[in-house]
Protein backbone atom coordinates (compact mmCIF):
# COMPACT_ATOMS: atom_id res chain seq x y z
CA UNK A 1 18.31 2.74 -2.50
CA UNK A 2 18.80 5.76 -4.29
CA UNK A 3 15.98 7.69 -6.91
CA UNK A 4 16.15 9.79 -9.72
CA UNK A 5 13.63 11.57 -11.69
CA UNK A 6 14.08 13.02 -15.46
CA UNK A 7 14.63 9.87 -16.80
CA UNK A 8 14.15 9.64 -20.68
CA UNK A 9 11.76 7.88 -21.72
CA UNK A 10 14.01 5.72 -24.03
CA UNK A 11 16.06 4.18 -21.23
CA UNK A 12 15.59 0.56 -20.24
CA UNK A 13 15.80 -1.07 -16.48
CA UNK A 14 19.00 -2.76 -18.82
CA UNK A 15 21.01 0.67 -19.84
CA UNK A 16 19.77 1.81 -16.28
CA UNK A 17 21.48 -0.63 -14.85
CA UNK A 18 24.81 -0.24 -16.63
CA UNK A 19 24.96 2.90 -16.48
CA UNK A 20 24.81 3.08 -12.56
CA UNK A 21 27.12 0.01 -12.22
CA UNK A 22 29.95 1.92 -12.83
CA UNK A 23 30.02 3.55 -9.11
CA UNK A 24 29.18 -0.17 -7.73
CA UNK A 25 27.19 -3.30 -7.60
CA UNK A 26 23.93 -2.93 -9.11
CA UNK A 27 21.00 -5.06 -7.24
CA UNK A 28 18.50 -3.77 -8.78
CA UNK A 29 17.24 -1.09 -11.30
CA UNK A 30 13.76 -0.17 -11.56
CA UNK A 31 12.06 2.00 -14.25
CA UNK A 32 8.45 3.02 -13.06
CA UNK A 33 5.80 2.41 -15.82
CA UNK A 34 2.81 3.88 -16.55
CA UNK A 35 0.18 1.04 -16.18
CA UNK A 36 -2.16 2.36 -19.32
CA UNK A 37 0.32 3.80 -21.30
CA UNK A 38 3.10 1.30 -20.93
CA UNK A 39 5.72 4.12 -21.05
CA UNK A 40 8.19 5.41 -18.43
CA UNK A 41 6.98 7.55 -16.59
CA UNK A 42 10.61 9.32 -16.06
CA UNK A 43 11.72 7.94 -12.52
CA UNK A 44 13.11 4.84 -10.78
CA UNK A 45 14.90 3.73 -8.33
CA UNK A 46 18.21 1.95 -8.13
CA UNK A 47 19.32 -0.22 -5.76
CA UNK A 48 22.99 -1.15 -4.18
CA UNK A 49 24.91 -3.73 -3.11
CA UNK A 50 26.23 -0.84 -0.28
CA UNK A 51 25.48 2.70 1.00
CA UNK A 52 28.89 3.93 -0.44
CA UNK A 53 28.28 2.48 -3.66
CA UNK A 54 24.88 4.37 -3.83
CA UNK A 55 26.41 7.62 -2.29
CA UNK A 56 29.21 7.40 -4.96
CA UNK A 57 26.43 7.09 -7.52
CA UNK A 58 24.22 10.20 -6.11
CA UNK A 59 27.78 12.49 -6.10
CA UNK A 60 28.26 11.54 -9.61
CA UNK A 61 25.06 11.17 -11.71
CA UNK A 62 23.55 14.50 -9.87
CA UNK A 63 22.94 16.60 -12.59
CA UNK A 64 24.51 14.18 -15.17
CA UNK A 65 23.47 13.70 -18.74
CA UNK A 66 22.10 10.24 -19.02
CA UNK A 67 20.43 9.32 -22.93
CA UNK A 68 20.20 12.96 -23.83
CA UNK A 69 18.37 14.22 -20.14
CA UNK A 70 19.31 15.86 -17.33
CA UNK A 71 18.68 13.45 -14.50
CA UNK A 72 18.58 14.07 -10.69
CA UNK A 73 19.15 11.71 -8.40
CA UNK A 74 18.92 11.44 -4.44
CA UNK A 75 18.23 8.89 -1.79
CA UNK A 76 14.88 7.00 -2.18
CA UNK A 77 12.51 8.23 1.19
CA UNK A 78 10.38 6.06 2.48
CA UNK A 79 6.63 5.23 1.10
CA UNK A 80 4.77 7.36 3.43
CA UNK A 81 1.41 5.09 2.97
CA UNK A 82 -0.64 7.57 1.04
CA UNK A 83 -1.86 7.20 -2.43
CA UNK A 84 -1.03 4.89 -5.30
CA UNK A 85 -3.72 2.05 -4.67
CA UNK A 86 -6.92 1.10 -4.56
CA UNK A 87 -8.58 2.56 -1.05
CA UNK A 88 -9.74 -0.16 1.62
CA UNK A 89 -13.12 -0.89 2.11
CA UNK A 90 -13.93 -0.46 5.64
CA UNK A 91 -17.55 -0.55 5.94
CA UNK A 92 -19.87 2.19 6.95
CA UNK A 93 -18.97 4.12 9.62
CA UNK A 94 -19.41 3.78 12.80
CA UNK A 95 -21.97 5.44 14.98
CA UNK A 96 -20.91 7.87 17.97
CA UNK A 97 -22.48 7.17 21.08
CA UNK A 98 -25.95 9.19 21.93
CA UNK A 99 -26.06 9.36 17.62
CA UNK A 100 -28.19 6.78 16.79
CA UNK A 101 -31.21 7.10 14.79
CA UNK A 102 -34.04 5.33 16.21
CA UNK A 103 -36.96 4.77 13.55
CA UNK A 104 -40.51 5.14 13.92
CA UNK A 105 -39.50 6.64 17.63
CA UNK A 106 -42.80 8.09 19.14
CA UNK A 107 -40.71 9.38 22.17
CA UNK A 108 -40.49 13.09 21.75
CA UNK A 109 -37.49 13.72 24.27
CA UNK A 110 -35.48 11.08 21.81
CA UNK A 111 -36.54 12.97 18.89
CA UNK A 112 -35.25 16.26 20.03
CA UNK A 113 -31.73 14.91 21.60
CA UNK A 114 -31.28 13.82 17.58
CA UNK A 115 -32.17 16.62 16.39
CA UNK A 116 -30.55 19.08 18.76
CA UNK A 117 -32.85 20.92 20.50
C-alpha cells in the first residue's frame, strides 16, 4: 500500500484510481474525508495488486502533478495505535497497594501512613 499527501481537493477515489492504474493493478484507492466537512482532506492511500506495481507507482508519481497539485507519495507505515478514535473507557483506576483510603478511620498510625508522615 502506498500514500500520498497533497492531494487536491477535486480528485475522486475514481480519477485516483485511474490515474495510478497506469503503473499496475489498482485494488483499491482511498481518499480520506473529513467526517464534518465532507471534503478531502488531501491524502489517501492506494493499494496494489503487487509490491512492484506500487514501487513503480512511488518512482513515478513522486513529485508529479496530479489535477493541478504537487503530490508526494511513499509507502503507507503502519497505524501505530494512537489517535483517531474515540478513547476506551477503562474504569477508574486502580488502587496501588498500601494506597487505600480508609473512611471514618479512627486509627491514627493508618492516618499518617496516608498521609505521609
Amino acid at each position: 500500500m502506498i500514500n500520498f499527501a497533497g492531494l487536491s481537493f477535486y480528485t475522486s477515489e475514481e480519477g485516483l484510481s485511474e490515474a495510478f492504474s497506469q503503473y499496475g493493478q489498482v485494488i483499491e484507492a482511498k481518499v480520506v474525508m473529513d467526517r464534518t466537512s465532507d471534503r478531502s482532506k488531501g491524502f489517501g492511500f492506494v493499494t496494489y495488486a503487487s509490491e512492484d506495481e506500487a514501487e513503480k507507482a512511488v518512482s513515478e508519481m513522486n513529485g508529479k502533478q496530479l489535477n493541478g497539485r504537487v503530490v508526494f507519495v511513499d509507502y503507507a507505515k503502519p497505524r501505530s495505535g494512537f489517535g483517531g478514535g474515540m478513547p476506551i473507557a477503562r474504569g477508574p483506576p486502580e488502587s496501588a497497594p498500601g494506597n487505600e483510603l480508609v473512611l471514618g478511620s479512627d486509627n491514627k498510625q493508618e492516618t499518617s501512613n496516608l498521609l505521609g508522615y
